[in-house]
Protein backbone atom coordinates (compact mmCIF):
# COMPACT_ATOMS: atom_id res chain seq x y z
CA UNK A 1 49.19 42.91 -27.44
CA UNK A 2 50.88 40.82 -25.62
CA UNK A 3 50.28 42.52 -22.08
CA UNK A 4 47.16 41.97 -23.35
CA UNK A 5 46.89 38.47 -23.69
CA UNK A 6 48.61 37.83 -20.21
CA UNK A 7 45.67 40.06 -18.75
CA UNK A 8 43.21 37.74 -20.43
CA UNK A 9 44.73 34.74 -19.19
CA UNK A 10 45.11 36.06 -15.76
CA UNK A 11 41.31 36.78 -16.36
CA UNK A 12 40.04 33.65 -17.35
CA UNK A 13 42.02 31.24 -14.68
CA UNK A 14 40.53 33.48 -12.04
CA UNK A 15 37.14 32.65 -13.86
CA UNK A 16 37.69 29.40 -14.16
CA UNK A 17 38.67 29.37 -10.26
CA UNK A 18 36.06 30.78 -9.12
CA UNK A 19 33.39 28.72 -11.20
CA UNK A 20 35.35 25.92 -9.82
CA UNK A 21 35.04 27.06 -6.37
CA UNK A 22 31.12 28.04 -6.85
CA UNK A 23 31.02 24.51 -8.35
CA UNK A 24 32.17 22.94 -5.56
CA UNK A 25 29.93 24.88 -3.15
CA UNK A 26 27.36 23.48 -4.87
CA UNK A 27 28.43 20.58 -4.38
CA UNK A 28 29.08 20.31 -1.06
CA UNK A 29 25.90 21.92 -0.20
CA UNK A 30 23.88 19.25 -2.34
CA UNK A 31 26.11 16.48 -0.51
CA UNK A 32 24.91 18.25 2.96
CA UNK A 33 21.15 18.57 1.91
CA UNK A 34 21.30 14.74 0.96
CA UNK A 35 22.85 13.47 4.23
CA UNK A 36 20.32 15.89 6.13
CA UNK A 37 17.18 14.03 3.76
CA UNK A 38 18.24 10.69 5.18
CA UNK A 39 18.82 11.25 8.15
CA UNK A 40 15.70 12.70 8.68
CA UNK A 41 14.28 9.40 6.77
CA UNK A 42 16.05 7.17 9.32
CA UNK A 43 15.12 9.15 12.46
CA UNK A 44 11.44 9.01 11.27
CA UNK A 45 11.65 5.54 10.26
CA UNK A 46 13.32 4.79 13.56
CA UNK A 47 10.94 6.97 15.97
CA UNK A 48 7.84 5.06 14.99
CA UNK A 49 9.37 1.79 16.06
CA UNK A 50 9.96 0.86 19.17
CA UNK A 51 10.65 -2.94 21.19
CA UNK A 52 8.09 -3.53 24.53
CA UNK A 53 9.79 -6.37 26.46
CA UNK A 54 10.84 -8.18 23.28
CA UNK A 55 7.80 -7.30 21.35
CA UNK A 56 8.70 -5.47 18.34
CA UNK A 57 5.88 -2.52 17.36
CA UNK A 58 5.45 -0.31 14.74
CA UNK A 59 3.36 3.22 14.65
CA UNK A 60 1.25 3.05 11.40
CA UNK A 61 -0.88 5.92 10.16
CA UNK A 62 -4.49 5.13 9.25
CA UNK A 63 -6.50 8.29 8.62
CA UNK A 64 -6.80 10.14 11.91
CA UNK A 65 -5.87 7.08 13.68
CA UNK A 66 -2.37 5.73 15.12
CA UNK A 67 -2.36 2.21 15.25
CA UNK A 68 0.13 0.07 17.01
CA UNK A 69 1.45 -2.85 15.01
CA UNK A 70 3.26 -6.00 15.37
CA UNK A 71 3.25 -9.28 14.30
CA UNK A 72 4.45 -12.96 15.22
CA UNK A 73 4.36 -16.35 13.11
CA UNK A 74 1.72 -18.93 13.21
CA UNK A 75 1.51 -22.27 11.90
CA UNK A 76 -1.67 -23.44 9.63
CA UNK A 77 -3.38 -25.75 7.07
CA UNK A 78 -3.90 -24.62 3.77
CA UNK A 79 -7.12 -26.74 3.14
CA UNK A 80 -6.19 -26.10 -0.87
CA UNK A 81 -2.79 -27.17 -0.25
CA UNK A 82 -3.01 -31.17 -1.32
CA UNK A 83 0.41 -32.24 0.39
CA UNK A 84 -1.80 -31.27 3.84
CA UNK A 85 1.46 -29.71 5.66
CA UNK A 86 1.62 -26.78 7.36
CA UNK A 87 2.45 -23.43 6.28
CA UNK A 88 4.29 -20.56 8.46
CA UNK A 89 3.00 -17.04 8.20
CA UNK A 90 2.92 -13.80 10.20
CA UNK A 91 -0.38 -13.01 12.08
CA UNK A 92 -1.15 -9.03 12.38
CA UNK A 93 -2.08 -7.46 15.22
CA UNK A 94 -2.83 -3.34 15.61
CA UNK A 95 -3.73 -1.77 18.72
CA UNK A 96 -5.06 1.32 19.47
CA UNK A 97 -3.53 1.88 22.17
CA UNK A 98 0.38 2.45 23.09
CA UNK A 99 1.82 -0.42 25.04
CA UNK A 100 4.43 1.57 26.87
CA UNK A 101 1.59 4.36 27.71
CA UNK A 102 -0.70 1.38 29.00
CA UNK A 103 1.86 0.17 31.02
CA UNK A 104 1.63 3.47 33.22
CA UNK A 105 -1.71 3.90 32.79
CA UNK A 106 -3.01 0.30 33.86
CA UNK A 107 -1.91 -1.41 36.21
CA UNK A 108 -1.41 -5.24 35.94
CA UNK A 109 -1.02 -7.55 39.17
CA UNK A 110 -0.15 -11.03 38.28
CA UNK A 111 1.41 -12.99 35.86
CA UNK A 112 0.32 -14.38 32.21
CA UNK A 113 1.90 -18.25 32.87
CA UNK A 114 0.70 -19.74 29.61
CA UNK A 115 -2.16 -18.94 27.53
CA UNK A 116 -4.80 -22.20 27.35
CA UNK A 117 -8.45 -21.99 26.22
CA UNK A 118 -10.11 -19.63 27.68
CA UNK A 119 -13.88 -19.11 29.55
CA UNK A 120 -14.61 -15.50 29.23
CA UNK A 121 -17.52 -13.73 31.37
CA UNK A 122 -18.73 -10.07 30.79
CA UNK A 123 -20.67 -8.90 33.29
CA UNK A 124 -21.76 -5.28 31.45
CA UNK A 125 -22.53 -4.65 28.40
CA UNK A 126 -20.38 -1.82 27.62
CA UNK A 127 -21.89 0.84 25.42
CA UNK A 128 -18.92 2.55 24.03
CA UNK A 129 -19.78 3.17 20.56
CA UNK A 130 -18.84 0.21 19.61
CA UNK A 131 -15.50 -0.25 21.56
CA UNK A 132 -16.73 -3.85 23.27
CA UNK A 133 -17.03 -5.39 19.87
CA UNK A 134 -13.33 -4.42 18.76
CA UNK A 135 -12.24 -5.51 21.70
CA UNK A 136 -13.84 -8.96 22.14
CA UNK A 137 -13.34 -9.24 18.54
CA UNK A 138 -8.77 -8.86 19.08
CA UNK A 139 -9.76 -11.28 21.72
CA UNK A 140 -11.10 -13.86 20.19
CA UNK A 141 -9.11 -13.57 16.64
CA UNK A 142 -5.51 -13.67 19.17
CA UNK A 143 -7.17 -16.71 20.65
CA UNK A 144 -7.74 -18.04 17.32
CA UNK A 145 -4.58 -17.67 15.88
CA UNK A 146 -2.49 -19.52 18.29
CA UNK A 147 -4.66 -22.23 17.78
CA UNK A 148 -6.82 -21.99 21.01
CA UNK A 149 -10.39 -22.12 22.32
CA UNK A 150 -11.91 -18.27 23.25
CA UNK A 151 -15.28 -19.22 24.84
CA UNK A 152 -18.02 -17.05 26.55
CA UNK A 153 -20.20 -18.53 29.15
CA UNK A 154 -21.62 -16.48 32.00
CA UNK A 155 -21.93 -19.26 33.92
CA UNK A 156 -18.40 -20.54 33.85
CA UNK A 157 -16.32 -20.00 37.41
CA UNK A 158 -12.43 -19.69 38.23
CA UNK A 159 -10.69 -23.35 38.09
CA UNK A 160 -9.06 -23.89 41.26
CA UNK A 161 -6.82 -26.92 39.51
CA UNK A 162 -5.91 -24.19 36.67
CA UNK A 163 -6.92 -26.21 33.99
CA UNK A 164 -8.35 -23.38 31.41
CA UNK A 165 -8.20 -19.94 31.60
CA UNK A 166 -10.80 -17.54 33.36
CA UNK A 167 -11.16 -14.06 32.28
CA UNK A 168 -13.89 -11.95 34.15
CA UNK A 169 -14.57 -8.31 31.71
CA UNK A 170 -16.34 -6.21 34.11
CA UNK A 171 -16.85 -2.56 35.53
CA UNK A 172 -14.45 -1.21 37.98
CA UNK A 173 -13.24 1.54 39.95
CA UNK A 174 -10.02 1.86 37.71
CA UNK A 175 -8.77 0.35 34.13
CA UNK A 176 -6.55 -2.85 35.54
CA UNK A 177 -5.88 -6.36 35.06
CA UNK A 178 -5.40 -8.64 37.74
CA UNK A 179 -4.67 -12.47 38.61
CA UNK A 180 -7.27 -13.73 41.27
CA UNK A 181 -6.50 -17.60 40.92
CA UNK A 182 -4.11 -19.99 39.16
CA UNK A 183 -5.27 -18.96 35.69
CA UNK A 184 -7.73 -16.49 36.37
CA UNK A 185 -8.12 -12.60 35.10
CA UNK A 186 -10.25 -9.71 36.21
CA UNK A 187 -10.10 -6.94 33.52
CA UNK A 188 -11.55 -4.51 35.58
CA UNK A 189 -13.11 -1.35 32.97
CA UNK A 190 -13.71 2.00 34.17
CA UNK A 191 -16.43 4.26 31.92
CA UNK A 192 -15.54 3.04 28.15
CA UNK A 193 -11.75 1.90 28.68
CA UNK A 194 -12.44 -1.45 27.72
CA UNK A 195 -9.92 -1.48 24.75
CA UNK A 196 -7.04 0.07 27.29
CA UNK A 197 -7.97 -3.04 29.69
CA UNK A 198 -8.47 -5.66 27.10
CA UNK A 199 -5.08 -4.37 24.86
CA UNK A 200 -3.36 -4.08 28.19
CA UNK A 201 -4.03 -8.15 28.66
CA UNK A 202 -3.22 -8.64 25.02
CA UNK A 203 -0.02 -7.31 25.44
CA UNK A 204 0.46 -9.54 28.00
CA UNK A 205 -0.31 -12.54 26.01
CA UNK A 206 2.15 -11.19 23.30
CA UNK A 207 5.02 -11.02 25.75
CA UNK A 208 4.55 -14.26 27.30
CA UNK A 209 4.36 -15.65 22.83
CA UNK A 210 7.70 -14.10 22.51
CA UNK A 211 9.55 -15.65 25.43
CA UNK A 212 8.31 -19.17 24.35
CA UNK A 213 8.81 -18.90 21.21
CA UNK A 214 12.26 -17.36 21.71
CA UNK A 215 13.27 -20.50 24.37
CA UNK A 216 11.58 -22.83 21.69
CA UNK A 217 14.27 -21.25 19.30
CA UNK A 218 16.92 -21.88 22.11
């Protein structure tokens, strides 16, 4: 009986041992499936954001579409607001286009100096299933935002003094932006590119925001 008993014993530590061990298996295999869940989390998280030249973006996913996002803050009037003082929020702005792509793919000679009111002239009317609209439309709402003037006139010319901005939206041989006078733009468009020409001057704009807002920080 009591070899017996000393076999049962025996029996049930090396049970209880090896549950123990299975246990911690488990364990340890749950720990490694957690760590591998965020990890993949933060890599995903951290693939679909990205820093142009200071500009943060952001990949967002809307239906079939990838949209570029970032954002910057803005000063305004809350006409409800009785006190009358201004009120700091973050303006939106998604692209369709990547800005690090654009960068190879059209080519910008010049330099944004400052962003001022603005003449615009578009010599075409670009019938791109509806592409010229979007793209006047991020225009004019950037202009609008930063609190200045995003004006179309045909008959407007390039300031030789620099005193307002000049962009000229027309046809071209290739997608490109380029500086012709103190303030003045050709976004060149070749067959329906207009938003790749129009976001590539955008980004621009958003660079030159960041660096004076950043030295107005400094």
């Amino acid at each position: 009986m009591e070899e017996d008993n000393s076999i049962n014993i025996i029996e049930k530590e090396w049970q209880i041992k090896k549950e123990n061990k299975l246990l911690r298996n488990f364990l340890i295999t749950l720990g490694i499936i957690a760590l591998l869940i965020i990890a993949v989390v933060v890599f995903s998280k951290m693939s679909t954001r990205f820093d142009y030249k200071g500009v943060k973006f952001d990949m967002v996913q809307e239906g079939e579409l990838i949209l570029y996002h970032t954002d910057f803050p803005i000063m305004y009037i809350n006409s409800q607001d009785p006190t009358g003082l201004a009120t700091s929020a973050n303006y939106n702005i998604y692209l369709r286009n990547d800005p690090r792509e654009l960068e190879k793919t059209v080519p910008a000679i010049g330099t944004l100096v400052s962003i001022e009111d603005t003449v615009v002239n578009i010599t075409k009317e670009f019938e791109c299933e509806g592409k010229q609209m979007i793209a006047i439309a991020n225009l004019n709402n950037l202009y609008g935002a930063i609190g200045k003037k995003f004006i179309s006139d045909e008959n407007a010319a390039c300031d030789p003094l620099g005193r307002y901005m000049y962009v000229v939206i027309q046809s071209g041989n290739e997608t490109s932006v380029e500086q012709f006078g103190p303030r003045c733009y050709n976004i060149n468009i070749k067959d329906c590119e207009i938003l790749e020409g129009t976001e590539r001057f955008i980004i621009g704009m958003l660079v030159n925001i960041n660096l004076e807002q950043s030295k107005a920080e400094n």
